[in-house]
N, C-alpha and C. Protein backbone atom coordinates (compact mmCIF):
# COMPACT_ATOMS: atom_id res chain seq x y z
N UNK A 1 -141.28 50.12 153.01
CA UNK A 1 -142.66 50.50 152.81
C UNK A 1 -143.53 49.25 152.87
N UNK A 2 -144.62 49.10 153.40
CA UNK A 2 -145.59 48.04 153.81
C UNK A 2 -146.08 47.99 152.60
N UNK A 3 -147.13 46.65 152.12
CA UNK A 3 -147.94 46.51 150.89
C UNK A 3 -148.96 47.60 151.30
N UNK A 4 -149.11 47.81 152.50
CA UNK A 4 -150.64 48.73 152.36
C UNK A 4 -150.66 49.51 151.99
N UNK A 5 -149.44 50.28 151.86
CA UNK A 5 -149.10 51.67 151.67
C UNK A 5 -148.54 51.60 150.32
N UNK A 6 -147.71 50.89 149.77
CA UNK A 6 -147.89 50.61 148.54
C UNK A 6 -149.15 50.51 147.38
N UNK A 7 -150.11 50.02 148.20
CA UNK A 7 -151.26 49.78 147.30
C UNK A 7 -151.82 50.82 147.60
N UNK A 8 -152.12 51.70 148.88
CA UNK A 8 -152.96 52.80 148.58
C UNK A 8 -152.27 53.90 147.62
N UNK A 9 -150.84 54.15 147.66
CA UNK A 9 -149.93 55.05 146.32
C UNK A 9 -150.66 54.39 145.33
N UNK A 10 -150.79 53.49 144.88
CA UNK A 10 -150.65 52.67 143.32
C UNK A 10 -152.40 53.76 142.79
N UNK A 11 -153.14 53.22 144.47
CA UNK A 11 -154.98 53.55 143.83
C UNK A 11 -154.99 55.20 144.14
N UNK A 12 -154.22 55.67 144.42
CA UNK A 12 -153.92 57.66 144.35
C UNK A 12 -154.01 57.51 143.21
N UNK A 13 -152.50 56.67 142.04
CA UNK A 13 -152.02 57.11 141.23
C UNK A 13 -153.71 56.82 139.84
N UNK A 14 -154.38 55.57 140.29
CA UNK A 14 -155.28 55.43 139.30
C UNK A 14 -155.92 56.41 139.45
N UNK A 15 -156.36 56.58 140.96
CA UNK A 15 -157.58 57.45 140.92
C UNK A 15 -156.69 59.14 140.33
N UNK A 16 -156.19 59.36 140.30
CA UNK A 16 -155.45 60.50 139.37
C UNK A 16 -155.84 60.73 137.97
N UNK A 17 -155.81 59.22 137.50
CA UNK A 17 -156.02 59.28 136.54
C UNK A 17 -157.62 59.28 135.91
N UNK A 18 -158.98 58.84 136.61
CA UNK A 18 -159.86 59.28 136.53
C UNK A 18 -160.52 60.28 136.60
N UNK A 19 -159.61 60.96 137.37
CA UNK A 19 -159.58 62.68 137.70
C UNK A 19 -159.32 63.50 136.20
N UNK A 20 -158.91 62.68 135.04
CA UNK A 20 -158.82 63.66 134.18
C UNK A 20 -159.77 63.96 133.31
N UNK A 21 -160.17 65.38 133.27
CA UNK A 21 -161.84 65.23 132.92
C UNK A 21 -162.16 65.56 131.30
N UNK A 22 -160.89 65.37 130.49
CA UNK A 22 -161.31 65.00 128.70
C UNK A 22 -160.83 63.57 128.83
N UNK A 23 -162.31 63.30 128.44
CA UNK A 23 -161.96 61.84 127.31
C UNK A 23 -160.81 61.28 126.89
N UNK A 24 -160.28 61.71 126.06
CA UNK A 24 -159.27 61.78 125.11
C UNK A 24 -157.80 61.66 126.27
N UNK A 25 -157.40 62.93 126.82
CA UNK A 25 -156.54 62.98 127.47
C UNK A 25 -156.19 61.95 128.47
N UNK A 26 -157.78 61.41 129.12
CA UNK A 26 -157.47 59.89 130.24
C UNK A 26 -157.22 58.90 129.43
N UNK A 27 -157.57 58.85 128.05
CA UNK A 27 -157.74 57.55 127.72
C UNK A 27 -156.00 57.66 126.85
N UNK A 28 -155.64 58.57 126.84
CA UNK A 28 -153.84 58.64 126.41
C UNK A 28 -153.08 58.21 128.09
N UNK A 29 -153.50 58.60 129.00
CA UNK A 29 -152.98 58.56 129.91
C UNK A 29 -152.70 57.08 130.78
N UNK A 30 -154.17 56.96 130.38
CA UNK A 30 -154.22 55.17 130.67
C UNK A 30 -153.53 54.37 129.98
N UNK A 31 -153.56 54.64 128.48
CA UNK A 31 -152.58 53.85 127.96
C UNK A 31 -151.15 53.80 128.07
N UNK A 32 -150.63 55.13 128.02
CA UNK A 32 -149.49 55.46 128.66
C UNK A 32 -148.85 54.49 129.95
N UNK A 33 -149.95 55.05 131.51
CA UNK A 33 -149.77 53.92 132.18
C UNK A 33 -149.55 52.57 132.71
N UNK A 34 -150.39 51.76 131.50
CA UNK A 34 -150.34 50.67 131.19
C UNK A 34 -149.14 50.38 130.28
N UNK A 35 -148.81 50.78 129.79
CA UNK A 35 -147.05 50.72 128.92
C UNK A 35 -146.21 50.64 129.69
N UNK A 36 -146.41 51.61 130.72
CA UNK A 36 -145.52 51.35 132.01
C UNK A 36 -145.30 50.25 132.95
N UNK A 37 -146.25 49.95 133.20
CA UNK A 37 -146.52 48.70 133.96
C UNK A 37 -146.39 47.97 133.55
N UNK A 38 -146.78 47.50 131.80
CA UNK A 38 -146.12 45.91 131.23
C UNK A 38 -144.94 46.43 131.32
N UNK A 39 -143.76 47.13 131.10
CA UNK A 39 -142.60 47.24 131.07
C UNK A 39 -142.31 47.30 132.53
N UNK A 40 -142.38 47.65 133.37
CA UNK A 40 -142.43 47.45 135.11
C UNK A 40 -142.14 45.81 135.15
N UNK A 41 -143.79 45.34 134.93
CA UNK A 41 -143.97 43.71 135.31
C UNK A 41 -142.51 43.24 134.51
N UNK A 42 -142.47 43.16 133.00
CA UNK A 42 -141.66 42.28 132.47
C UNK A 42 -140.19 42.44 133.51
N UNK A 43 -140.21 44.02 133.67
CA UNK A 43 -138.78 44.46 134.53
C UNK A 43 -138.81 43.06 135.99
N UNK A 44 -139.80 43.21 136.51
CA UNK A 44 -139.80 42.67 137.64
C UNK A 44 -139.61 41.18 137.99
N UNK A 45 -140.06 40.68 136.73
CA UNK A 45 -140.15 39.22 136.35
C UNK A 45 -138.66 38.98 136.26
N UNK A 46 -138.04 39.67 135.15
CA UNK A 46 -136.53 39.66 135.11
C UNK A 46 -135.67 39.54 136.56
N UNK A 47 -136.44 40.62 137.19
CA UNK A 47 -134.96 40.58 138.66
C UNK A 47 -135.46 39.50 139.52
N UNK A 48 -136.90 39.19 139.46
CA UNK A 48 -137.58 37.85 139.88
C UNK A 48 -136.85 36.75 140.02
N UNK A 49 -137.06 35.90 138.53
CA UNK A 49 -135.67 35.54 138.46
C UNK A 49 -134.50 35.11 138.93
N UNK A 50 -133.92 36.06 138.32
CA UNK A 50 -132.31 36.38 138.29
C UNK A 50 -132.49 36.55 140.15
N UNK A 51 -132.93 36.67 141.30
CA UNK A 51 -133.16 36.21 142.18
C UNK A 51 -132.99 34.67 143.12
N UNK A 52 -133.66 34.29 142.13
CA UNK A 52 -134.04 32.71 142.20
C UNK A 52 -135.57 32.35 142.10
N UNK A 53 -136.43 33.33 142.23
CA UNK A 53 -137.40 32.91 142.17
C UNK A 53 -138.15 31.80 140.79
N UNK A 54 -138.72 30.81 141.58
CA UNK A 54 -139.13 30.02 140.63
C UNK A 54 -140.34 30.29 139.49
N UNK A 55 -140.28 29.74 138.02
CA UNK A 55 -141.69 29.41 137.40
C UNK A 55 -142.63 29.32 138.05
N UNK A 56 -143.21 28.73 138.74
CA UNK A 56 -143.87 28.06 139.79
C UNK A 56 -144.29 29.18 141.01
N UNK A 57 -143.47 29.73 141.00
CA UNK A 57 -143.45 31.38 142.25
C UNK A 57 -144.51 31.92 141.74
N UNK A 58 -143.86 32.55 140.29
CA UNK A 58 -144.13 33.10 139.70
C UNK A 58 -145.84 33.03 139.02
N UNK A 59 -145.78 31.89 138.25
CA UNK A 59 -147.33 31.42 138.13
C UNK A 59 -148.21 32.04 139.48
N UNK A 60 -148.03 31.52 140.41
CA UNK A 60 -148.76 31.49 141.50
C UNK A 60 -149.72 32.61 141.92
N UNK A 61 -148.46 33.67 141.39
CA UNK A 61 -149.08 34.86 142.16
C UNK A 61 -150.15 35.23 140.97
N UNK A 62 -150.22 35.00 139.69
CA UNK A 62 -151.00 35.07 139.09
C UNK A 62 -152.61 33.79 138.67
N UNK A 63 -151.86 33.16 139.40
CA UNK A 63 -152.91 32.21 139.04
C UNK A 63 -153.03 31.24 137.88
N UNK A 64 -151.60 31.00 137.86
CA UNK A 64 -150.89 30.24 136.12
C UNK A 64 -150.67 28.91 137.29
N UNK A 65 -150.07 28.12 136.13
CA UNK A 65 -148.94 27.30 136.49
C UNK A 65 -147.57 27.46 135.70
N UNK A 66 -146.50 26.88 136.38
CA UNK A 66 -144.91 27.15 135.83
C UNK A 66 -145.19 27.71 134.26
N UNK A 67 -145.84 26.60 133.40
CA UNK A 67 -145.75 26.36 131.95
C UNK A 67 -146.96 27.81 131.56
N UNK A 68 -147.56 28.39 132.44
CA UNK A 68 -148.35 29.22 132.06
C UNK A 68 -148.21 30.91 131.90
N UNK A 69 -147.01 31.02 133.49
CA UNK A 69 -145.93 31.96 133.50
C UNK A 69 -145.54 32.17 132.21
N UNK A 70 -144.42 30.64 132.11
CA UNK A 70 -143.92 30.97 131.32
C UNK A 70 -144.05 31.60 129.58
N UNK A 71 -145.41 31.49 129.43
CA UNK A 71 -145.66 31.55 128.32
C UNK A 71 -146.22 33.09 128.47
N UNK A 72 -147.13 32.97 129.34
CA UNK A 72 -147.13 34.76 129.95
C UNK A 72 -146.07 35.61 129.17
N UNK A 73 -145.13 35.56 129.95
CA UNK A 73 -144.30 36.11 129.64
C UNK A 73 -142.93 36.29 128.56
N UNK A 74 -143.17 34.41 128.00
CA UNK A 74 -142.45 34.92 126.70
C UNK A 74 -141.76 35.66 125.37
N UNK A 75 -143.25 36.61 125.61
CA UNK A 75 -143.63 37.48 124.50
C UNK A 75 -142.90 38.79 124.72
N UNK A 76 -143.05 38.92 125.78
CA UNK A 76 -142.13 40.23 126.67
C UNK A 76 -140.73 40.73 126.47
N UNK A 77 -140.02 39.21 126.22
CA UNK A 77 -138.93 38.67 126.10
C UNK A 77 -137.78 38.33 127.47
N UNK A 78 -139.26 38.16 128.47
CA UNK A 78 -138.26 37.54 130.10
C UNK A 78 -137.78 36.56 129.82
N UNK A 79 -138.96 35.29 128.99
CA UNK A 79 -138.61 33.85 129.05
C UNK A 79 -137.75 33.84 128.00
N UNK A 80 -136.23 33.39 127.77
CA UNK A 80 -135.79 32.73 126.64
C UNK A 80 -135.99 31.49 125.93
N UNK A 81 -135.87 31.41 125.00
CA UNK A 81 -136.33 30.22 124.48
C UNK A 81 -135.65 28.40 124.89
N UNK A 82 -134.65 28.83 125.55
CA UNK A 82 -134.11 27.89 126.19
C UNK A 82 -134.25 27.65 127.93
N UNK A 83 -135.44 28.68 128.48
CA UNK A 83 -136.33 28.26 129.36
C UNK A 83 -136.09 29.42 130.62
């Protein structure tokens, strides 16, 4: 599957979710979603990784550096404390 097509699924799946027309119910839904996705990312970071991909990769795509990743993601429990 191409990124394009990837990213237009991803903005279906948001715009889905604006589609829901109580309050209440989008704003469970969003959160929901977003639970998913930090648990996704941390997932992804992991096989990242365990890949080879570097700190430094990694930062990048976010706009960190190595030491910024890493701290990113500490909390998650990707980074161990022994690096």
């Amino acid at each position: 599957m191409s990124e394009g097509t990837e990213r237009k699924r991803f903005e279906r799946g948001v715009e889905a979710l604006r589609q829901i027309p109580d309050p209440l119910r989008r704003l469970d839904a969003v959160r929901a979603a977003r639970e998913e996705l930090e648990s996704l990312e941390a997932e992804a970071v992991r096989s990242a990784r365990s890949e080879g991909a570097t700190w430094k990769a990694i930062g990048a795509l976010y706009g960190l550096s190595k030491q910024g990743a890493q701290q990113r993601f500490r909390a998650s429990g990707v980074v161990r404390e022994d690096g």
